[in-house]
Protein backbone atom coordinates (compact mmCIF):
# COMPACT_ATOMS: atom_id res chain seq x y z
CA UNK A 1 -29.44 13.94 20.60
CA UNK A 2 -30.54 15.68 17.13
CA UNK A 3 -27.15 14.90 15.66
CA UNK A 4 -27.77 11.36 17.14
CA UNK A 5 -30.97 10.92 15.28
CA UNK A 6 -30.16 12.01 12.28
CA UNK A 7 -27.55 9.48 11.70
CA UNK A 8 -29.93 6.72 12.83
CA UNK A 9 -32.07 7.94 10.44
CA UNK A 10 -29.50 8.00 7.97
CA UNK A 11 -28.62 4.44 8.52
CA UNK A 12 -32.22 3.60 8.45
CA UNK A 13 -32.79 5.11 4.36
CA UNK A 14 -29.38 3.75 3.03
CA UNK A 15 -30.58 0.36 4.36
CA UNK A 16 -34.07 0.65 4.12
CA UNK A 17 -36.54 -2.18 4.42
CA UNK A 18 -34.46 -3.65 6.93
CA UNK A 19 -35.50 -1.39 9.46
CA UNK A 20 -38.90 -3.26 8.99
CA UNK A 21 -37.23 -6.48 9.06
CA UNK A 22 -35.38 -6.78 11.51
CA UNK A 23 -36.16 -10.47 12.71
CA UNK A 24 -36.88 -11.71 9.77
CA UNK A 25 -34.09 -11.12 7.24
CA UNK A 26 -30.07 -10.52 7.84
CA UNK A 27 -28.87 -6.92 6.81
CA UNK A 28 -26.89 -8.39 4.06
CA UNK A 29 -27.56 -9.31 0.31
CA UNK A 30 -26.28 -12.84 0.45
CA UNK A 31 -25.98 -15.38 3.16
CA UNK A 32 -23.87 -17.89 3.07
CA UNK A 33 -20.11 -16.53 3.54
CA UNK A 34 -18.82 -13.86 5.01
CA UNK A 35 -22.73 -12.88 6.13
CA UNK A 36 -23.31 -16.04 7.97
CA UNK A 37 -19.24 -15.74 9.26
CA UNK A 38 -20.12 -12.75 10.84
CA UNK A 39 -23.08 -14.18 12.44
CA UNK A 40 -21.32 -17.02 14.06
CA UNK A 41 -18.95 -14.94 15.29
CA UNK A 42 -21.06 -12.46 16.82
CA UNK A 43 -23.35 -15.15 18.23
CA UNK A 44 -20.13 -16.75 19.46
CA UNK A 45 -18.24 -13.78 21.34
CA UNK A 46 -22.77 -13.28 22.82
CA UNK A 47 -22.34 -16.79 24.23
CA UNK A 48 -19.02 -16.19 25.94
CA UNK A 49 -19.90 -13.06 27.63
CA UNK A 50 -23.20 -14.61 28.52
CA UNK A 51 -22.35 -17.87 29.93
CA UNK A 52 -18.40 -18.05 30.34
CA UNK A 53 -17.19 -14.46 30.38
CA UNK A 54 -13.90 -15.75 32.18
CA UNK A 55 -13.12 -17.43 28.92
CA UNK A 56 -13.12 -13.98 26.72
CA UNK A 57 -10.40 -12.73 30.03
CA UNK A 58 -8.32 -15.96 29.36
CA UNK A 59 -8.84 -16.05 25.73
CA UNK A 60 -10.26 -19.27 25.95
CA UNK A 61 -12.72 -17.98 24.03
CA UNK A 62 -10.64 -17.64 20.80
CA UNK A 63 -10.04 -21.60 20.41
CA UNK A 64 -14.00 -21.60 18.92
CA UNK A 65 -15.61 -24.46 17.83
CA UNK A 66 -14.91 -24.38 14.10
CA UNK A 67 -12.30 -26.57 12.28
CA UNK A 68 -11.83 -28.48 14.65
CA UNK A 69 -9.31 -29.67 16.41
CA UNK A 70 -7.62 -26.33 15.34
CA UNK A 71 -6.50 -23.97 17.68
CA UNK A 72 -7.44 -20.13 17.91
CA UNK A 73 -10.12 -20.42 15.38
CA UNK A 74 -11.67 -16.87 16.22
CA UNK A 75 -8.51 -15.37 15.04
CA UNK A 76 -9.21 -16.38 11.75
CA UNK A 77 -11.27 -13.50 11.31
CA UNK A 78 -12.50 -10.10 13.11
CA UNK A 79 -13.79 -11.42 16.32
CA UNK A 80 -16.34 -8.98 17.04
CA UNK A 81 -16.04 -9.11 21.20
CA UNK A 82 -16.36 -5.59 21.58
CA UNK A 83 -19.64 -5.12 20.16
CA UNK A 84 -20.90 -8.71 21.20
CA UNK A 85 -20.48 -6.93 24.94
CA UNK A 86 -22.58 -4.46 23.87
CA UNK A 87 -25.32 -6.49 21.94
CA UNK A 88 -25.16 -9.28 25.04
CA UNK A 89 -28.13 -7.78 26.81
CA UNK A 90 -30.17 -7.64 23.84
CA UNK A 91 -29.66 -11.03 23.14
CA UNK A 92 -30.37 -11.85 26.93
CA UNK A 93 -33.60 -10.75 26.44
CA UNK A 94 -35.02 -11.88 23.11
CA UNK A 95 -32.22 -14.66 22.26
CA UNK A 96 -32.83 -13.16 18.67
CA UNK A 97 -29.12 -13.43 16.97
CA UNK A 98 -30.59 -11.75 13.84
CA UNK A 99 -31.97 -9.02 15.34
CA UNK A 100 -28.49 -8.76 16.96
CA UNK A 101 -26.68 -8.92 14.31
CA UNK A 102 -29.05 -6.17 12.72
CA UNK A 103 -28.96 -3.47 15.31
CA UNK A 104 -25.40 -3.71 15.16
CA UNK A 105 -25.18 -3.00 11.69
CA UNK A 106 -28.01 0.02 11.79
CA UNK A 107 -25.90 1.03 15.30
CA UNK A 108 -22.50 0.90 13.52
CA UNK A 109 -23.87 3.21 10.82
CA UNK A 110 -25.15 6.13 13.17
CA UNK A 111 -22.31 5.81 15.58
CA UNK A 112 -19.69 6.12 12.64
CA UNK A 113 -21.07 9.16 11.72
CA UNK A 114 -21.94 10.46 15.23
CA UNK A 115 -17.62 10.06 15.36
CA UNK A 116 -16.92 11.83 12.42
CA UNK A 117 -19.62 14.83 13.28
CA UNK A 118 -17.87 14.91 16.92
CA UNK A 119 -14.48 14.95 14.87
CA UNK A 120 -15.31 18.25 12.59
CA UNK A 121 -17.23 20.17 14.91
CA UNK A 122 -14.47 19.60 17.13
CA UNK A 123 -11.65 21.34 14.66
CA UNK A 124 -13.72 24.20 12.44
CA UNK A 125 -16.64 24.53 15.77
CA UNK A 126 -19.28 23.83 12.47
CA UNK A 127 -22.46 22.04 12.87
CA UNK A 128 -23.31 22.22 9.37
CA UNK A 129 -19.99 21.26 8.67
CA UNK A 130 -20.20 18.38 11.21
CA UNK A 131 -23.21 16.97 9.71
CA UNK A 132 -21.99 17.22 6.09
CA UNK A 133 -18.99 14.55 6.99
CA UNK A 134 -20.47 12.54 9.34
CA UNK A 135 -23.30 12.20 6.71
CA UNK A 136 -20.80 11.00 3.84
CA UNK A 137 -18.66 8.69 6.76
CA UNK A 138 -21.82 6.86 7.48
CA UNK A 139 -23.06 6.61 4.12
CA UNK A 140 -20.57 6.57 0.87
CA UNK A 141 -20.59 3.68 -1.39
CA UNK A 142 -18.02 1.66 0.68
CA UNK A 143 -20.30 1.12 3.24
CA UNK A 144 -23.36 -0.27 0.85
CA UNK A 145 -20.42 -2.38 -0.73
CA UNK A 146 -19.95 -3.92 2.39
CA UNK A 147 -22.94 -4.60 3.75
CA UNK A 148 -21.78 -8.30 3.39
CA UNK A 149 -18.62 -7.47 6.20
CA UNK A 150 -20.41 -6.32 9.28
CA UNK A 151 -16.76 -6.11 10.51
CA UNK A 152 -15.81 -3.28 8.46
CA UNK A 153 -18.85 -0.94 9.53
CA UNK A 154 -16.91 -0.49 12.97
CA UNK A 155 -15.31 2.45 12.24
CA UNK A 156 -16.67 4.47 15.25
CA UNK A 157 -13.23 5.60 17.10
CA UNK A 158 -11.34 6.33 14.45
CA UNK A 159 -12.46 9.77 13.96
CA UNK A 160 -12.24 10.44 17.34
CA UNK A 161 -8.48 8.91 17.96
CA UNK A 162 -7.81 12.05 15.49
CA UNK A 163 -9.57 14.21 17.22
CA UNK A 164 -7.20 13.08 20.02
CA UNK A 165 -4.39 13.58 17.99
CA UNK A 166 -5.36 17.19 17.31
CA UNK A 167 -5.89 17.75 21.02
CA UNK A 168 -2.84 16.48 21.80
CA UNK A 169 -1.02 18.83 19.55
CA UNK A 170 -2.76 21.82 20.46
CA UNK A 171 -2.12 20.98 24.31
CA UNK A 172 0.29 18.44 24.55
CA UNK A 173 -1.23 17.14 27.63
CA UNK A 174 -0.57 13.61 29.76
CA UNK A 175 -4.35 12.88 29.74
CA UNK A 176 -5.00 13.74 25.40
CA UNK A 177 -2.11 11.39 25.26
CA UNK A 178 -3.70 8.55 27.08
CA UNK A 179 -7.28 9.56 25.59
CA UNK A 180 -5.45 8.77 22.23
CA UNK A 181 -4.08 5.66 22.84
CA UNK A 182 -7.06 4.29 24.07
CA UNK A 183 -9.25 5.18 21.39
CA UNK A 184 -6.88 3.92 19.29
CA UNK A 185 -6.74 0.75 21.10
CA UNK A 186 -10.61 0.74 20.95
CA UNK A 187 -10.63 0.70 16.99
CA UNK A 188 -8.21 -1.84 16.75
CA UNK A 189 -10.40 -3.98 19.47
CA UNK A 190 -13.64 -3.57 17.24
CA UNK A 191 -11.53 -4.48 14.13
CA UNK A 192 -8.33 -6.50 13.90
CA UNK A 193 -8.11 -5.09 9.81
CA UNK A 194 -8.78 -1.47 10.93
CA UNK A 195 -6.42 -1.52 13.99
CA UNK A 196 -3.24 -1.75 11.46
CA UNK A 197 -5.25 0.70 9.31
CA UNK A 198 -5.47 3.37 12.28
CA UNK A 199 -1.85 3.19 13.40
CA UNK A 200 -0.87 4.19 10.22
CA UNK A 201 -3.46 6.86 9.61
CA UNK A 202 -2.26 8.54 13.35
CA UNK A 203 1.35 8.46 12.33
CA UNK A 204 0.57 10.15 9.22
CA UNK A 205 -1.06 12.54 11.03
CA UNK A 206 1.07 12.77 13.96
CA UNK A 207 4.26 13.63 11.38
CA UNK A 208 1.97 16.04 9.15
CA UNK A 209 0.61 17.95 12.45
CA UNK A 210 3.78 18.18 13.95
CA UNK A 211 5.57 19.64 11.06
CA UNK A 212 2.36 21.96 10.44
CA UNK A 213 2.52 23.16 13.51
CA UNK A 214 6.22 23.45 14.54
CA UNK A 215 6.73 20.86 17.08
CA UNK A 216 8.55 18.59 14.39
CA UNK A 217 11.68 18.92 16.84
CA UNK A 218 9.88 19.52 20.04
CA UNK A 219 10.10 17.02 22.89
CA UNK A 220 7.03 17.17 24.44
CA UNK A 221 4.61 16.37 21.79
CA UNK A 222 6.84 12.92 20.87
CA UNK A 223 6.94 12.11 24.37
CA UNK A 224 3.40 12.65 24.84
CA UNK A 225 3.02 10.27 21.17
CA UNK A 226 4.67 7.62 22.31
CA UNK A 227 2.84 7.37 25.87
CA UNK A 228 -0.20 7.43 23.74
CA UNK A 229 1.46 4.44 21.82
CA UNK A 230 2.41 2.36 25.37
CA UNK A 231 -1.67 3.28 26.57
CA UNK A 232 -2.57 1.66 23.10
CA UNK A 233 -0.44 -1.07 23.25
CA UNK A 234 -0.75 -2.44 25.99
CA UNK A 235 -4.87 -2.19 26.14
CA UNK A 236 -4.83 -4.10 22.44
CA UNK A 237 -1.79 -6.48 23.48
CA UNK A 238 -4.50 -9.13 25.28
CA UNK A 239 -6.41 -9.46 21.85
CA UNK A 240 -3.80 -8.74 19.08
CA UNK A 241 -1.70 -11.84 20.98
CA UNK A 242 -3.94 -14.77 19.85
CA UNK A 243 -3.83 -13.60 16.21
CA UNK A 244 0.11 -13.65 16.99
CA UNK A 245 0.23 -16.92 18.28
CA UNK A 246 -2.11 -18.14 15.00
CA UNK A 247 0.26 -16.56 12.45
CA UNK A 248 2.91 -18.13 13.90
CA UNK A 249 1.32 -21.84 14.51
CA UNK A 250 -0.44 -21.70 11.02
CA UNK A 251 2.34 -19.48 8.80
CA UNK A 252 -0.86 -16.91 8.09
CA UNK A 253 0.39 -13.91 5.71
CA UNK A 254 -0.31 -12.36 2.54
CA UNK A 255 2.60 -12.25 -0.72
CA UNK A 256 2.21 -8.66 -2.65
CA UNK A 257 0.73 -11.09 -5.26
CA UNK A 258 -2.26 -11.64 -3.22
CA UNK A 259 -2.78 -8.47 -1.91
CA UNK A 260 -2.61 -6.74 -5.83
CA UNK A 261 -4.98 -8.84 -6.54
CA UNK A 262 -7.50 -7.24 -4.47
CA UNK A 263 -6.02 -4.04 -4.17
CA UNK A 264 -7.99 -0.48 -5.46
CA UNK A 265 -7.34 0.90 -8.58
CA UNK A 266 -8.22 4.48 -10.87
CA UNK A 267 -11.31 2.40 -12.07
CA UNK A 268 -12.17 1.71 -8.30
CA UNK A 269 -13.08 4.90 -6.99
CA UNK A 270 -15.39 5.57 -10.25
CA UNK A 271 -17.65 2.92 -9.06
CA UNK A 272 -20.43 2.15 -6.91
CA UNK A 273 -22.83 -0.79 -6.27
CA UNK A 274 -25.12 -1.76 -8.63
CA UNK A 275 -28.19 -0.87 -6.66
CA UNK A 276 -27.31 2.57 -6.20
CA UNK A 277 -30.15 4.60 -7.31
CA UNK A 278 -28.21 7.39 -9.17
CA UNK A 279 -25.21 5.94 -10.26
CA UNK A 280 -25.64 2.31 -10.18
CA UNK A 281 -29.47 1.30 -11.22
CA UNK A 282 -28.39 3.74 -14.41
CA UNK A 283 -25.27 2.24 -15.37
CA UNK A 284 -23.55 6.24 -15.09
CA UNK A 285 -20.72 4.68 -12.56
CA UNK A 286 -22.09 0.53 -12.30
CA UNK A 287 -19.09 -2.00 -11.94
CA UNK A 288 -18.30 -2.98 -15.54
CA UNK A 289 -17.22 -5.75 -17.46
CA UNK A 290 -13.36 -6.32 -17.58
CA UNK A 291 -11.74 -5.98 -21.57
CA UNK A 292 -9.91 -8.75 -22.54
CA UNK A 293 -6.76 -8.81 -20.34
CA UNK A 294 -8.03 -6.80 -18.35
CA UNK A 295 -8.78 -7.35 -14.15
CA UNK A 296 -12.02 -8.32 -12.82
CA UNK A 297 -12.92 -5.01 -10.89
CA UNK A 298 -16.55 -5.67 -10.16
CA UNK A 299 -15.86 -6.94 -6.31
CA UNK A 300 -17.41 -4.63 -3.78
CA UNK A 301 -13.49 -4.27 -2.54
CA UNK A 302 -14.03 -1.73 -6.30
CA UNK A 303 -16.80 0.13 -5.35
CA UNK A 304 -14.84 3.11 -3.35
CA UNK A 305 -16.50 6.42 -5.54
CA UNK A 306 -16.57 9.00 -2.45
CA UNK A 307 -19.27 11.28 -4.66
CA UNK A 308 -19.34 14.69 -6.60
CA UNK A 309 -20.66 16.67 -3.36
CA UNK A 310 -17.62 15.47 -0.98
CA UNK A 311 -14.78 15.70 -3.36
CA UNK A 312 -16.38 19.50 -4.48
CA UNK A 313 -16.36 20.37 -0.67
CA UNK A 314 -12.72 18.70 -0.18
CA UNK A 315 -11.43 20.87 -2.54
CA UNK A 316 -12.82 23.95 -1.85
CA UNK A 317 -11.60 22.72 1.88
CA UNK A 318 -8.25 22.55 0.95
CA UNK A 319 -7.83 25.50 -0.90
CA UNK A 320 -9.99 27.89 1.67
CA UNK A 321 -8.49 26.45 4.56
CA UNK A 322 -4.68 26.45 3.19
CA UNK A 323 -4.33 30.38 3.85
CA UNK A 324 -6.43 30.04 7.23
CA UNK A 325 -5.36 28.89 10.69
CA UNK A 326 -7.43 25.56 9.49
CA UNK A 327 -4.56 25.26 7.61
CA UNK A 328 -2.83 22.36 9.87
CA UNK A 329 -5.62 20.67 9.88
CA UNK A 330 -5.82 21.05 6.15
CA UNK A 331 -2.33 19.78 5.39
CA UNK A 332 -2.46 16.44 7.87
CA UNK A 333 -6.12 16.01 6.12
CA UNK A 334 -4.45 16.14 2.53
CA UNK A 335 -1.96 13.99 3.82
CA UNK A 336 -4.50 11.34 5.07
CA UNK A 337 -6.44 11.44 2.05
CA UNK A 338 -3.54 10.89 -0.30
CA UNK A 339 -1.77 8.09 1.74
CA UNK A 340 -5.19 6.69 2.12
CA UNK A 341 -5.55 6.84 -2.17
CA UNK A 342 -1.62 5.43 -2.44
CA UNK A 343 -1.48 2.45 -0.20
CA UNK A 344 -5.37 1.28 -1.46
CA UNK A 345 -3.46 0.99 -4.81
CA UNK A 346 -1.77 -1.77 -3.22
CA UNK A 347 1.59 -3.35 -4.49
CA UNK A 348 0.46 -1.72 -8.28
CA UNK A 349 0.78 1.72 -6.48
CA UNK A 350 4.07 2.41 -4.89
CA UNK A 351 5.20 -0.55 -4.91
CA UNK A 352 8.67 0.04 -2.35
CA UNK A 353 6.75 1.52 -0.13
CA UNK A 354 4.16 -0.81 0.13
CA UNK A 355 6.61 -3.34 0.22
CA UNK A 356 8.79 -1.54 2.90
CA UNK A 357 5.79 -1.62 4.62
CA UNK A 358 4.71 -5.59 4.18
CA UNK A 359 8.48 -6.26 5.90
CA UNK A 360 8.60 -3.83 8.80
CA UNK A 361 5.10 -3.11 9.94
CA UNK A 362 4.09 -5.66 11.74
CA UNK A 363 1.09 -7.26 10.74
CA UNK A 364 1.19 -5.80 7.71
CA UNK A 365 1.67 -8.83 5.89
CA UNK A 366 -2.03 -9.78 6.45
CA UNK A 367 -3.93 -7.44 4.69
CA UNK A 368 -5.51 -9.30 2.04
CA UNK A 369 -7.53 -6.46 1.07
CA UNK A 370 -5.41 -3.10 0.64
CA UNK A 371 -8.40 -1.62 -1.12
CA UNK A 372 -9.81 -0.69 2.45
CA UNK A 373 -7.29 1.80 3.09
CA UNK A 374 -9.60 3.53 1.27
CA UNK A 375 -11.16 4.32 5.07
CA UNK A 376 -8.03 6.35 5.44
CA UNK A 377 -8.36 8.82 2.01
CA UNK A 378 -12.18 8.93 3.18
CA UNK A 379 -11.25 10.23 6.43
CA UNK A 380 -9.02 12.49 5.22
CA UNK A 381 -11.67 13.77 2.55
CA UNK A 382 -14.41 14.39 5.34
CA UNK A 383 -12.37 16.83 7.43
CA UNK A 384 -11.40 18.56 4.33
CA UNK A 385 -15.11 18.81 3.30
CA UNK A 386 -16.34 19.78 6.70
CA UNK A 387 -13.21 22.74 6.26
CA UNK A 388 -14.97 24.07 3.35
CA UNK A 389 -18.13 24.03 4.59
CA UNK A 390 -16.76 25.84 7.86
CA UNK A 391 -14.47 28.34 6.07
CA UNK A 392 -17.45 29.92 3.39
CA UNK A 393 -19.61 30.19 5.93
CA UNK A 394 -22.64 28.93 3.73
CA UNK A 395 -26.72 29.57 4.84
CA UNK A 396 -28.13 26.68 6.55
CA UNK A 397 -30.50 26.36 3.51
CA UNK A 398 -27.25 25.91 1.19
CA UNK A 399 -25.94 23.25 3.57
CA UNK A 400 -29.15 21.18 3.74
CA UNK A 401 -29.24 21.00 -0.10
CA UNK A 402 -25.84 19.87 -0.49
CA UNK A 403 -26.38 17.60 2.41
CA UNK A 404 -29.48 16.16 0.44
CA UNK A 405 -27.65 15.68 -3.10
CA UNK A 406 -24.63 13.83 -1.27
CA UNK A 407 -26.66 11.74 0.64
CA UNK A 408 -28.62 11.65 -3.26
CA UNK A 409 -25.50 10.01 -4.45
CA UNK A 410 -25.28 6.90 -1.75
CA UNK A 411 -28.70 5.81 -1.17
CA UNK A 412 -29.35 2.20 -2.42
CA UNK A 413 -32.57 1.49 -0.91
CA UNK A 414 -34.86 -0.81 -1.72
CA UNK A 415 -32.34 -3.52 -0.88
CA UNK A 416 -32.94 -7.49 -1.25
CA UNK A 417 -31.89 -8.40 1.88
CA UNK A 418 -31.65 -11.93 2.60
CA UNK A 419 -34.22 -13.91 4.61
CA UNK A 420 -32.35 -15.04 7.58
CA UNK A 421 -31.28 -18.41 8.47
CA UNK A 422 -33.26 -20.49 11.44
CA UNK A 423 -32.06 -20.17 14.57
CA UNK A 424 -33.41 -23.79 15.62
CA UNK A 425 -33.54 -27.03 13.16
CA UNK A 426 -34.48 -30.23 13.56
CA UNK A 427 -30.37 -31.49 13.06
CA UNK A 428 -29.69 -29.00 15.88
CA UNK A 429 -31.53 -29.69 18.16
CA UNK A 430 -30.95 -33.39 17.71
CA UNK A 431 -26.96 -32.81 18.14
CA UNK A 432 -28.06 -30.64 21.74
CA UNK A 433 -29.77 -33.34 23.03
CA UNK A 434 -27.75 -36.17 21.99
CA UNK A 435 -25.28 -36.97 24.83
CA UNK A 436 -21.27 -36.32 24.88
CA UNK A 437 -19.24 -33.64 23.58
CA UNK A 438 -18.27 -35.28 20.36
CA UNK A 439 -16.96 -33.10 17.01
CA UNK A 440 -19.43 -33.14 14.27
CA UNK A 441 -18.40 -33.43 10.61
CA UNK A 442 -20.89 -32.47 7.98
CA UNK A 443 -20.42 -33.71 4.14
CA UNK A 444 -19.78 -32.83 1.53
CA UNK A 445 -17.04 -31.17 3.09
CA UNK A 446 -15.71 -28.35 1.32
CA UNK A 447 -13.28 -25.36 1.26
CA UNK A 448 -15.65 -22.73 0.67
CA UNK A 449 -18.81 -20.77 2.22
CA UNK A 450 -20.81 -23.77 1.70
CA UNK A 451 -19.45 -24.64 5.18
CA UNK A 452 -21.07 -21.43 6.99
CA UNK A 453 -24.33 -22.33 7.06
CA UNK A 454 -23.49 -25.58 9.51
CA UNK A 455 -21.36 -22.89 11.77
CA UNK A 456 -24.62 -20.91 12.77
CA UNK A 457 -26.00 -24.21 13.04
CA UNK A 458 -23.46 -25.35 15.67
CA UNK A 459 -24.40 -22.19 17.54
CA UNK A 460 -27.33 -24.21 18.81
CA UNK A 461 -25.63 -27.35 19.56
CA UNK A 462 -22.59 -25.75 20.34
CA UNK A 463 -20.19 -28.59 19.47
CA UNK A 464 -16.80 -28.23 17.40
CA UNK A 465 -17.44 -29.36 13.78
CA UNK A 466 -14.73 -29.72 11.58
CA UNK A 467 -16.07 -27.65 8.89
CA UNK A 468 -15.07 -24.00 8.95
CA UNK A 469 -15.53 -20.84 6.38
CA UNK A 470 -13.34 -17.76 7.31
CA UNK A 471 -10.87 -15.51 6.31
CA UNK A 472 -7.95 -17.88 7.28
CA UNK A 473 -7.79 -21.91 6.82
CA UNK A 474 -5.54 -24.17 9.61
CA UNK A 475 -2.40 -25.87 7.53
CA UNK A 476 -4.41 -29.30 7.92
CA UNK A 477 -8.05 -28.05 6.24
CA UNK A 478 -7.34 -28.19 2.29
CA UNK A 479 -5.37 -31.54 2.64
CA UNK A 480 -8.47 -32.67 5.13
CA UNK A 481 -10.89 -31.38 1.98
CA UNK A 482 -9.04 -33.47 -0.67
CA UNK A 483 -8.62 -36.75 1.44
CA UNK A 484 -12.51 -36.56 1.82
């Protein structure tokens, strides 16, 4: 419960004065787009399991009521059903969406690093370690960067599908394997993006730990992997289908032009958000200006610096715990953190393997964004941190002050958070009286995130409009836009 609260706390500071807004204004610093996306999805996957749960078992519930007449439109972006199930009752008791929508975000925080704490302790037996990388999990820059995708805050089970993983290879029992694949099946139910993100970060560490350990040509740990793989597949199969069936009715996919575009770079990971209060508000490490011919690398997908105190710890992790019986857990770390750093680079990194990877992963192709493997190098960085910690065996007192200049380093707050949209107007509750089911077209109709604010709008009418903002567009929208 102490562990619990501090990382509640935690999320409260880096956000702060949203805990003191939490009806009012939406935990993100602009609204329309990917803020207002988010919204309509959560408020869409609250409806289902509210009113028509059988359509979430069917998947009726991913043919939304956006873009219409398209098909599957939830599977244009994270769908959030996962943690609409959990925010359902809330809702069923205020019918608040915002304040939905903002407990998730404060809830995603703490439980992140509440899953990175349970990771560490787990493999050095370190609070103080524990608390020092669940404290930079929950916290570093990414996650201020973000605040904008409430998608990408779900990174709960990860840490704990490694902790599986390491459990599995120290006892290479039926039930770690099938405790794996379900958490692994959980992160990939909370995020779509992160799903792809985990496989890949448990193979690295499934190869790295094997090989560390011995069992490279043992049996029994590969049988035990690949059980863990059938538990994971077939518990994700019911949601990763839909997005199947969309890719292949719409052509969805990403060309290694696209995804260099917004992939990381050296300059990435020396940046943070220009609110930060150390780094940012003083211009030490703000997102500069590009030179001429230069890219544009002032997106949040650019703001990835991980912070003096982790990588300081990291280090001192990997070379204390290399010549220690950490040091398995060292090397698969390492290895996490540096396939993490390599495929954020994107196509401009190594580019045949990140190409080798576009044609044979599957689902590869869609990551627009291959700056958020980032989440992987992080990962790997926390364990090594928490290793150091664990390994010099430093006073309580030392550990607090570190913990205090890390968490130094991250905090943004105050944050401009915007003031959130109305849940009733006078065209929606027109369009919920008005008889039939009709589709609803608002103009000017556009391409862009001008179209999310009539999505949370149709949450209270609930009829398909044609508009739609996401992270995917049907074949039919831009030639729809341009006849218009």
């Amino acid at each position: 419960m102490r562990a619990a609260g501090v990382y509640l706390f935690a999320a409260v500071v880096l956000t702060w004065p949203l805990a003191t807004q939490l009806t009012t204004h939406l935990g993100a610093l602009e609204g329309a787009g990917d803020p207002y996306l988010n919204l309509w999805i959560l408020g869409t996957g609250i409806k289902a399991w509210l009113a028509d749960p059988a359509s979430v078992f069917s998947g009726r519930v991913f043919d939304a009521n956006i873009f219409h007449p398209a098909q599957g439109s939830l599977t244009f972006s994270d769908h959030l059903l996962l943690q609409s199930l959990v925010m359902a009752p809330l809702h069923a008791v205020t019918r608040n969406l915002v304040l939905c929508y903002n407990v998730l975000l404060l809830a995603s925080l703490a439980l992140s690093g509440l899953a990175m704490h349970a990771l560490v302790k787990g493999v050095t037996g370190s609070i103080p370690a524990a608390f020092i990388a669940g404290l930079a999990w929950a916290c570093w820059p990414y996650r201020s960067a973000h605040l904008l995708h409430l998608q990408l805050q779900s990174l709960y089970f990860l840490p704990l599908a490694l902790l599986a993983l390491y459990r599995l290879a120290a006892a290479r029992r039926k039930v770690a394997a099938v405790l794996l694949g379900v958490l692994a099946a959980m992160q990939a139910v909370s995020s779509v993006y992160y799903g792809l993100m985990t496989a890949i970060a448990l193979a690295v560490g499934a190869v790295t730990v094997a090989g560390a350990t011995g069992q490279w040509p043992g049996r029994r740990f590969w049988s035990r992997m690949v059980l863990a793989a059938l538990v994971g597949a077939i518990l994700v199969a019911p949601v990763v289908w839909p997005y199947w069936q969309s890719q292949q009715r719409e052509g969805f996919g990403r060309n290694l032009s696209e995804a260099a575009a917004h992939a990381a770079s050296v300059q990435s990971y020396t940046q943070v958000p220009p609110d930060n209060l150390v780094y940012g508000r003083t211009g030490l490490l703000a997102p500069r200006a590009p030179a001429p011919g230069e890219r544009d690398r002032r997106h949040v997908e650019h703001q990835l610096f991980p912070g003096l105190v982790l990588l300081g710890l990291a280090a001192l992790g990997l070379w204390r715990g290399w010549r220690s019986d950490a040091r398995p857990v060292v090397i698969s770390a390492a290895a996490l953190a540096l396939a993490g750093l390599v495929l954020s680079l994107g196509p401009e990194g190594v580019r045949p393997l990140y190409a080798w990877l576009a044609d044979h992963v599957f689902g590869f192709h869609a990551i627009r964004a291959p700056a958020r493997f980032s989440v992987v190098m992080m990962l790997g960085l926390c364990v090594l941190a928490g290793v150091g910690v664990s390994q010099t065996r430093l006073k309580t007192g030392v550990v607090a002050l570190l913990a205090a200049l890390m968490c130094l380093e991250y905090v943004n707050a105050p944050l401009a958070f915007v003031v959130a949209p109305p849940a009733s107007t006078a065209t929606g509750r027109w369009l919920a009286e008005e008889g039939g089911s009709g589709a609803v077209l608002y103009l000017p109709l556009t391409l862009d995130r001008e179209n999310s604010p009539f999505m949370v709008q149709s949450l209270e009418h609930g009829r398909p409009i044609v508009n739609g903002y996401s992270g995917q567009r049907p074949s039919f929208y831009t030639s729809l836009v341009d006849a218009l």
